[in-house]
C-alpha atoms as a PDB file:
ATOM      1  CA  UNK A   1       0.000   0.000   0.000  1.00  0.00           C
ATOM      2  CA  UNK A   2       1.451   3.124  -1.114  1.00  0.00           C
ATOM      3  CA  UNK A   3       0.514   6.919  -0.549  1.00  0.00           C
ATOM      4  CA  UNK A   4      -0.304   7.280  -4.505  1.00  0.00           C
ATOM      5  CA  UNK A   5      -3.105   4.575  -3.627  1.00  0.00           C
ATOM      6  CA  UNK A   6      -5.507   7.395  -1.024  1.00  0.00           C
ATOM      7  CA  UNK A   7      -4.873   9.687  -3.662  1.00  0.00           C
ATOM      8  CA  UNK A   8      -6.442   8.103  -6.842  1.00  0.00           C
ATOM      9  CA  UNK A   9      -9.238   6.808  -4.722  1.00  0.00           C
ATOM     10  CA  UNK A  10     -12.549   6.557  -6.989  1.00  0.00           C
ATOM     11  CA  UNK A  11     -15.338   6.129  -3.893  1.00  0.00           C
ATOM     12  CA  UNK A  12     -17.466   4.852  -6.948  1.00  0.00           C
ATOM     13  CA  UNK A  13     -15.677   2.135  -7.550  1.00  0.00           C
ATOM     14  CA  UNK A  14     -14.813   1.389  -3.414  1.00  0.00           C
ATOM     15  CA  UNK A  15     -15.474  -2.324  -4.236  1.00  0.00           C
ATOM     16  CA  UNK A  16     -12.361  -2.690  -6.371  1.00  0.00           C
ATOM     17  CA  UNK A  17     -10.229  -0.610  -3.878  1.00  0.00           C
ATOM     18  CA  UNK A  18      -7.118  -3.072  -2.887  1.00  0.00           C
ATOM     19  CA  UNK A  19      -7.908  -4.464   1.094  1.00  0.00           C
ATOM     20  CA  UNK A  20      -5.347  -2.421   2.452  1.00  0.00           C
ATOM     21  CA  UNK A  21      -6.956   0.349   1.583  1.00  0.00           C
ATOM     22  CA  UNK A  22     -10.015  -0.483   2.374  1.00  0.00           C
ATOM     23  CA  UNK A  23      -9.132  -1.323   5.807  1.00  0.00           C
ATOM     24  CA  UNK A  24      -7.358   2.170   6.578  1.00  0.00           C
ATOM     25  CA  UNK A  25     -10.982   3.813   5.190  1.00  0.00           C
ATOM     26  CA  UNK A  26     -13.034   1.774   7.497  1.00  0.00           C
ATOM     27  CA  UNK A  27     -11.028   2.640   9.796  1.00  0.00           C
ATOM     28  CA  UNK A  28     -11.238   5.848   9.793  1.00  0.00           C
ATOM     29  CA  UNK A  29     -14.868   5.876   8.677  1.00  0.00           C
ATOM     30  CA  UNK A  30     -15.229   3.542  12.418  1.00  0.00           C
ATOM     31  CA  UNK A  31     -13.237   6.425  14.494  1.00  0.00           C
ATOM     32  CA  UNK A  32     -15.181   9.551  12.757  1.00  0.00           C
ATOM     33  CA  UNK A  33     -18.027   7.179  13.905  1.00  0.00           C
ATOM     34  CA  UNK A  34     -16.589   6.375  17.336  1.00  0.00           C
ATOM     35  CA  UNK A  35     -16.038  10.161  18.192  1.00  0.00           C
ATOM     36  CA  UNK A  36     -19.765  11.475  16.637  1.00  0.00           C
ATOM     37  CA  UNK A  37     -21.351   8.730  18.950  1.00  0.00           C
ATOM     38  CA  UNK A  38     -19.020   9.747  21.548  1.00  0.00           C
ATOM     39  CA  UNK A  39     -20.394  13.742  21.332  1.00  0.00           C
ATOM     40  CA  UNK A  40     -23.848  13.187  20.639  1.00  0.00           C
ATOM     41  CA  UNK A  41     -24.968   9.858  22.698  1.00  0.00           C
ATOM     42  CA  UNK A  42     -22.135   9.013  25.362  1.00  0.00           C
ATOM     43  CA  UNK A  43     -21.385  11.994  26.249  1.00  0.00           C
ATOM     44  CA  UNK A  44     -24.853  13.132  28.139  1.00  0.00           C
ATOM     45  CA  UNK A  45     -24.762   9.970  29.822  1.00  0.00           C
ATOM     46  CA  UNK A  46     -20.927  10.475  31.057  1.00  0.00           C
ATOM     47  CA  UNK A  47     -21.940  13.930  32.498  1.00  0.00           C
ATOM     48  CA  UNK A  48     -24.996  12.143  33.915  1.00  0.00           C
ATOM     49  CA  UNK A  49     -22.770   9.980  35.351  1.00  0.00           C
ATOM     50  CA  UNK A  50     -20.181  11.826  37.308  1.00  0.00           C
ATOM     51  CA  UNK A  51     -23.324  14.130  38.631  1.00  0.00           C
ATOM     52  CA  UNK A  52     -24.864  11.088  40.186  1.00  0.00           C
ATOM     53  CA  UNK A  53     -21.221   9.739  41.468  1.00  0.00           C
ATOM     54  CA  UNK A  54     -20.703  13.322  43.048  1.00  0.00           C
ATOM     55  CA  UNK A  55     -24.554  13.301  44.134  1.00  0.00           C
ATOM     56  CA  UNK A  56     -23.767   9.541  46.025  1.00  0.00           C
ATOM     57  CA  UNK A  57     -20.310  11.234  47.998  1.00  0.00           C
ATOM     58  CA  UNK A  58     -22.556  13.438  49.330  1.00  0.00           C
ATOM     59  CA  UNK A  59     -25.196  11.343  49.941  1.00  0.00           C
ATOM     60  CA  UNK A  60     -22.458   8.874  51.523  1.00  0.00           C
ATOM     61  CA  UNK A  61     -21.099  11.920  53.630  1.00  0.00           C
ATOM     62  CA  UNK A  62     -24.369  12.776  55.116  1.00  0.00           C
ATOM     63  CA  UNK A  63     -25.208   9.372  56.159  1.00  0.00           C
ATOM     64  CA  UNK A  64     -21.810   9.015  57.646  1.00  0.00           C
ATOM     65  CA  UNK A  65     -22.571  12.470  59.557  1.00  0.00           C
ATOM     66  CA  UNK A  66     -25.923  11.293  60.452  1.00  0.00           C
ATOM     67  CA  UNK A  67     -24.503   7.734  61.364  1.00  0.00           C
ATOM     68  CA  UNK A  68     -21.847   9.786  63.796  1.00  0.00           C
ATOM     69  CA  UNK A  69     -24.651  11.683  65.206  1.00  0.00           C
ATOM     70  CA  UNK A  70     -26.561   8.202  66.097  1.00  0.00           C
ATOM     71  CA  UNK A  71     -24.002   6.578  67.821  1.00  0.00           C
ATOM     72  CA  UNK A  72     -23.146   9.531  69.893  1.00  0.00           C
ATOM     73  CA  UNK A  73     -27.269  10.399  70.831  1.00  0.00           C
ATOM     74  CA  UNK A  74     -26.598   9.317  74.134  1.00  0.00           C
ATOM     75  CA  UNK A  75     -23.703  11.929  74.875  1.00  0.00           C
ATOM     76  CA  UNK A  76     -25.720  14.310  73.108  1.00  0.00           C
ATOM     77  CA  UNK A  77     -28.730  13.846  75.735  1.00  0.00           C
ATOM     78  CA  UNK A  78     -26.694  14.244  78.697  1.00  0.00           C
ATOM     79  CA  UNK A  79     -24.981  17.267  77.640  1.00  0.00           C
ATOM     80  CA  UNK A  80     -28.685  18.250  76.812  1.00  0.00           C
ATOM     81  CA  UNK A  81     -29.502  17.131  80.090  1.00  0.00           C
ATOM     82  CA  UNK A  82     -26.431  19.107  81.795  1.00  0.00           C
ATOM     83  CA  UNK A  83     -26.968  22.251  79.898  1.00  0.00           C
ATOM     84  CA  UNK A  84     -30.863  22.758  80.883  1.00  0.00           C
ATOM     85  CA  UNK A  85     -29.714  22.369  84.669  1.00  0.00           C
ATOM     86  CA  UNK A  86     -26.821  24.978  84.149  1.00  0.00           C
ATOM     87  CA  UNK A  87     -29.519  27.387  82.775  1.00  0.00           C
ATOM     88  CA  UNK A  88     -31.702  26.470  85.312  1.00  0.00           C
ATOM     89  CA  UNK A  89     -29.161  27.412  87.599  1.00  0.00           C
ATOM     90  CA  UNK A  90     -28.899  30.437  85.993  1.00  0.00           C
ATOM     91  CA  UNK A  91     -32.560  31.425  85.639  1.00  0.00           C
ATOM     92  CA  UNK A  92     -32.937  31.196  89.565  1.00  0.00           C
ATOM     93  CA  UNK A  93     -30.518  33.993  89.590  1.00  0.00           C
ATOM     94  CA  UNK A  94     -33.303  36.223  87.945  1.00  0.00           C
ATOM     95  CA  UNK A  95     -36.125  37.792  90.140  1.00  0.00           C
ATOM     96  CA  UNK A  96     -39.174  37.755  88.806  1.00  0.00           C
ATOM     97  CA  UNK A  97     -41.295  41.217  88.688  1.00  0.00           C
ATOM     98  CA  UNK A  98     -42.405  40.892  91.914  1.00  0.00           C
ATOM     99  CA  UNK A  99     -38.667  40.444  93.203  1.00  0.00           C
ATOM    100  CA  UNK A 100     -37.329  43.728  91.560  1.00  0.00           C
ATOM    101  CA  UNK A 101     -38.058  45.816  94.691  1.00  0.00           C
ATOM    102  CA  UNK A 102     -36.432  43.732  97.138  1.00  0.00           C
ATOM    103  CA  UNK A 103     -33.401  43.228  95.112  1.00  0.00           C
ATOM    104  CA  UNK A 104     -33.272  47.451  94.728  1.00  0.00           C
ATOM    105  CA  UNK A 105     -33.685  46.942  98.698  1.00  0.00           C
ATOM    106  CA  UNK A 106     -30.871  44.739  98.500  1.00  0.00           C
ATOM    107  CA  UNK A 107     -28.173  46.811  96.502  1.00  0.00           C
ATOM    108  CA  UNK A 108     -28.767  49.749  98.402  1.00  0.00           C
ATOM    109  CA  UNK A 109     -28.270  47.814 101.641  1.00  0.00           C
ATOM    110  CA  UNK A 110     -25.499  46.382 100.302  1.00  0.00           C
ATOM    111  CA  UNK A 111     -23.909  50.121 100.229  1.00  0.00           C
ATOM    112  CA  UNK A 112     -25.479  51.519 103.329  1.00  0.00           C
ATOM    113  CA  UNK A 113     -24.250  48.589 105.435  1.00  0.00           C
ATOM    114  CA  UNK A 114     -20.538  49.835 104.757  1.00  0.00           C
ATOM    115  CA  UNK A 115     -20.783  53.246 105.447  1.00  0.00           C
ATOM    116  CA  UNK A 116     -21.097  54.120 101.974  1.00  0.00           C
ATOM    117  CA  UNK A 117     -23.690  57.566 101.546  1.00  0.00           C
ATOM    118  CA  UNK A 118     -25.874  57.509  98.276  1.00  0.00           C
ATOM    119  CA  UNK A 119     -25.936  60.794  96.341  1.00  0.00           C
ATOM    120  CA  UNK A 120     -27.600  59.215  93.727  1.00  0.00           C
ATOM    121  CA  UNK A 121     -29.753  55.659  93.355  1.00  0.00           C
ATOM    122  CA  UNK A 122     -32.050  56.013  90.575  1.00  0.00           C
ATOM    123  CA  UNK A 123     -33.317  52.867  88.216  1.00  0.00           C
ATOM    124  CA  UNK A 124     -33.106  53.523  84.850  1.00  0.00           C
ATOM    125  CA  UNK A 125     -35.492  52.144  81.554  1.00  0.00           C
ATOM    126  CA  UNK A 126     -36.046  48.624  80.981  1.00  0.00           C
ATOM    127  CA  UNK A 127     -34.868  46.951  78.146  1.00  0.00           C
ATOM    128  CA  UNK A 128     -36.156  43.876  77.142  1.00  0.00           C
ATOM    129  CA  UNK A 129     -34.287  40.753  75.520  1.00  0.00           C
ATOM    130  CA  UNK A 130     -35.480  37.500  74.242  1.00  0.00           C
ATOM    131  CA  UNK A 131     -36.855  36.053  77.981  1.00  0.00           C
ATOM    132  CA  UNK A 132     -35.327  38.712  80.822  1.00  0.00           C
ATOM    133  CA  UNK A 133     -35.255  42.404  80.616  1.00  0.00           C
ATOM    134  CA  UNK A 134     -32.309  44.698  82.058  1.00  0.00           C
ATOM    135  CA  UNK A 135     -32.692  47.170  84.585  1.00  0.00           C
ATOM    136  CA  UNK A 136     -30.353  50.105  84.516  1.00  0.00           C
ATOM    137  CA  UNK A 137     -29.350  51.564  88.189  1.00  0.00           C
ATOM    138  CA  UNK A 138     -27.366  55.143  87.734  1.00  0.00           C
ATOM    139  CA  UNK A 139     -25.375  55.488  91.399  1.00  0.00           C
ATOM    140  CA  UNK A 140     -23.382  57.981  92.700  1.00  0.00           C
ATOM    141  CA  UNK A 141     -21.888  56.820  95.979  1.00  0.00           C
ATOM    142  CA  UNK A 142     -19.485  57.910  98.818  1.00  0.00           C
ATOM    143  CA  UNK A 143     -16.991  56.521 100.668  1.00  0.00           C
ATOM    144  CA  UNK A 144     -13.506  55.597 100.899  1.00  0.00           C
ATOM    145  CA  UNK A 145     -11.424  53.175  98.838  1.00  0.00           C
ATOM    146  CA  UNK A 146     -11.777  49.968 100.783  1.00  0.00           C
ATOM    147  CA  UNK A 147     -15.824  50.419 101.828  1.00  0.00           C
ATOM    148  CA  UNK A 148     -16.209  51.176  98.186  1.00  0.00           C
ATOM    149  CA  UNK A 149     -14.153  47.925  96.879  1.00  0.00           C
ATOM    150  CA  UNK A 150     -16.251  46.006  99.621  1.00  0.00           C
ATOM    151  CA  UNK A 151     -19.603  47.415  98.638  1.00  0.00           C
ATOM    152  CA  UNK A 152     -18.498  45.764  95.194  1.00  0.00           C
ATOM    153  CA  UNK A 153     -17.369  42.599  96.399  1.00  0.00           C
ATOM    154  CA  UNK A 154     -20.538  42.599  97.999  1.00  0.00           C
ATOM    155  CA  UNK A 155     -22.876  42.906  95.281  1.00  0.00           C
ATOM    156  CA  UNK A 156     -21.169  40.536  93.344  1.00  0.00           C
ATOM    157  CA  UNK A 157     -22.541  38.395  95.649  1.00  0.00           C
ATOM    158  CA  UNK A 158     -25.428  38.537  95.950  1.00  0.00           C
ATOM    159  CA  UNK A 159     -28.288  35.546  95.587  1.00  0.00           C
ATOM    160  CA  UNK A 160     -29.267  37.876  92.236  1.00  0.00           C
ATOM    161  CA  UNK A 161     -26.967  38.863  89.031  1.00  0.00           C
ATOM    162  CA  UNK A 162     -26.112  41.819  89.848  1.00  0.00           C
ATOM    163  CA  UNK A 163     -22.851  43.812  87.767  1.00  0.00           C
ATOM    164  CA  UNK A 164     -21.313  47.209  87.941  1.00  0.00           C
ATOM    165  CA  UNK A 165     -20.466  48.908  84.778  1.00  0.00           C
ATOM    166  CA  UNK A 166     -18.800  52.170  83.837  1.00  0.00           C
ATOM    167  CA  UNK A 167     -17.223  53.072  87.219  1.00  0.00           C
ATOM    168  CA  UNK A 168     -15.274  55.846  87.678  1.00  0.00           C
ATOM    169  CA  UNK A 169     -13.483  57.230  90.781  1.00  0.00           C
ATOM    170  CA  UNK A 170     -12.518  60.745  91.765  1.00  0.00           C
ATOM    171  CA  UNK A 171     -11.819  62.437  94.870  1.00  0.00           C
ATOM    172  CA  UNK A 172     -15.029  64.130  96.708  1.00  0.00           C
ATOM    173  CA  UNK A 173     -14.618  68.046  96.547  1.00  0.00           C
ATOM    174  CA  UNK A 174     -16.330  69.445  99.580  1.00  0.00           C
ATOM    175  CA  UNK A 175     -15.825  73.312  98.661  1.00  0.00           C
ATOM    176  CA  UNK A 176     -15.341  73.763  94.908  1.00  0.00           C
ATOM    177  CA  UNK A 177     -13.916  77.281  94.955  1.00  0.00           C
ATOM    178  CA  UNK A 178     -10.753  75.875  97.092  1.00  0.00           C
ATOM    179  CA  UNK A 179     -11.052  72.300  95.768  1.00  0.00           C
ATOM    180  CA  UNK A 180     -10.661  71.382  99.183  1.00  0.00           C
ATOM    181  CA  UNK A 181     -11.294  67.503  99.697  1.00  0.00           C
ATOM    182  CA  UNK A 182     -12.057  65.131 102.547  1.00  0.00           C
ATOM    183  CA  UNK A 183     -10.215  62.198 101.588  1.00  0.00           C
ATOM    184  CA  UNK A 184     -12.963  60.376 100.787  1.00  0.00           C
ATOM    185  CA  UNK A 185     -14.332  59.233  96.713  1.00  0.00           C
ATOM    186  CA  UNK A 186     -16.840  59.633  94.861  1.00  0.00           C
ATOM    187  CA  UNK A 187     -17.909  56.357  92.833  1.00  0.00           C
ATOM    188  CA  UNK A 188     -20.569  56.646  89.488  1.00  0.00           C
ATOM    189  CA  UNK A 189     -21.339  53.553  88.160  1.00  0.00           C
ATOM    190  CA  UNK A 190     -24.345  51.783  86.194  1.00  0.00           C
ATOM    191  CA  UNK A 191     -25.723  49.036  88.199  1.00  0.00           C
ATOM    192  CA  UNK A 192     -27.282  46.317  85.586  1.00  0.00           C
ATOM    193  CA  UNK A 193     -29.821  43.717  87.204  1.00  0.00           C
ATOM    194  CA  UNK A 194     -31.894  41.396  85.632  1.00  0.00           C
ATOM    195  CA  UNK A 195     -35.087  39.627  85.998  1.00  0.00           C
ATOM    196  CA  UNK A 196     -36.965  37.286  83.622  1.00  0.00           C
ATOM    197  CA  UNK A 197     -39.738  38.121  81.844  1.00  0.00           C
ATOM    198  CA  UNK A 198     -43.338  36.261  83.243  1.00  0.00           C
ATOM    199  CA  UNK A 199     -46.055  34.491  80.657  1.00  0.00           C
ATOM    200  CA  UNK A 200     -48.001  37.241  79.667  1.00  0.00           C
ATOM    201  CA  UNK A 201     -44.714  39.539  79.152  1.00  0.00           C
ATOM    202  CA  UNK A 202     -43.617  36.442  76.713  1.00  0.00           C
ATOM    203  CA  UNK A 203     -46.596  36.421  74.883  1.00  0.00           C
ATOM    204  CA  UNK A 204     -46.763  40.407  74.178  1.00  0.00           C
ATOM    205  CA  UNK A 205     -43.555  40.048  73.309  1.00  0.00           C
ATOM    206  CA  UNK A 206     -43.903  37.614  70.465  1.00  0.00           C
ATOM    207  CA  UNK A 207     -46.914  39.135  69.399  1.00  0.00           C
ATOM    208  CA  UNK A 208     -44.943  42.291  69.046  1.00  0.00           C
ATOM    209  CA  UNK A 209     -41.978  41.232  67.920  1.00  0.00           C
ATOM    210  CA  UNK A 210     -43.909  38.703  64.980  1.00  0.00           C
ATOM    211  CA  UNK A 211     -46.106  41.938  63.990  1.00  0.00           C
ATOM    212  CA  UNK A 212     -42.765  43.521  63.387  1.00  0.00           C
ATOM    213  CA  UNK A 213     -41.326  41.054  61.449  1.00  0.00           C
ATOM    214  CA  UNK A 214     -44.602  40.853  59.222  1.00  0.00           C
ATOM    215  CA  UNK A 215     -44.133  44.795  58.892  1.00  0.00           C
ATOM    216  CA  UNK A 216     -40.760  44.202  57.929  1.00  0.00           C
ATOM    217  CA  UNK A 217     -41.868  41.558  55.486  1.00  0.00           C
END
């Protein structure tokens, strides 16, 4: 077979072509064949294919995840368990609405019992969150450095959260034209209590807060 044989090729006459030639043109003719069934029919099927093998990773992944998550249910319960009785815990440490004036009682006691004098104890706006609401206390007390730090050990412990915030400490002028001072400071501070919030404050609360969310909408 010889190059001078493809190019005198009469396709009308294929029958008398010599074999060898005929066997390079079917050959060809079967790989032009190969790669159009290739494009048009195997092709779709091949991308169909690798979709479903990605599709059954992450398939496999989630039941592994999900398999993980069944074996370890019954550490998942008792930390369940564990973290309902820490908040618990916690939620004790709230007053109710009826409490509110007896813990007031308390943090002024708290100051009063060590000698501290109150220039200023005056609750503030309630905020509420998702179940408690925050009570704001502006104080301005007197006293000197180690009654204050004990009035602060003090009402960090109390039976109710109670924390100081934004304190600041300067001497107490008694005369300001001479700047004269006692020795003693002068302590402003935001007390920040908390109480939870009762049924029927829950339920206003949703109803507001799903109105706004409508609005919003």
């Amino acid at each position: 077979m010889k190059l001078e044989d493809f190019n005198n090729i009469d396709f009308k006459n294929a029958g008398s072509l010599p074999l060898p030639v005929k066997g390079v043109l079917l050959a060809v003719l079967f790989l032009i064949l190969l790669a159009l069934g290739y494009y048009f029919m195997w092709s779709p099927y091949l991308e169909e294919l690798s979709t479903s093998e990605s599709k059954e990773q992450e398939l496999r992944q989630v039941f592994l995840n999900k398999k993980s998550q069944a074996i370890n249910l019954e550490g998942y319960k008792q930390q369940m368990v564990e973290i309902e009785k820490t908040f618990g815990a916690l939620l004790k440490q709230l007053p109710d609405k009826s409490q509110m004036d007896g813990l007031l009682t308390d943090i002024n006691q708290a100051g009063l019992s060590r000698g501290l004098e109150f220039e200023l104890f005056k609750p503030g706006q309630e905020t509420q969150a998702e179940f408690y609401a925050e009570m704001p206390i502006s104080i301005k007390v007197l006293g000197n450095y180690h009654d204050l730090g004990a009035f602060a050990t003090d009402i960090s412990k109390l039976s109710r959260i109670v924390t100081l915030n934004d304190i600041t400490l300067t001497l107490n002028v008694k005369d300001p034209k001479t700047g004269n001072s006692d020795g003693t400071l002068l302590m402003e501070a935001v007390a920040k209590t908390y109480r939870y919030l009762d049924a029927d404050e829950l339920a206003t609360k949703r109803k507001s807060d799903k109105a706004l969310t409508a609005k919003k909408g």
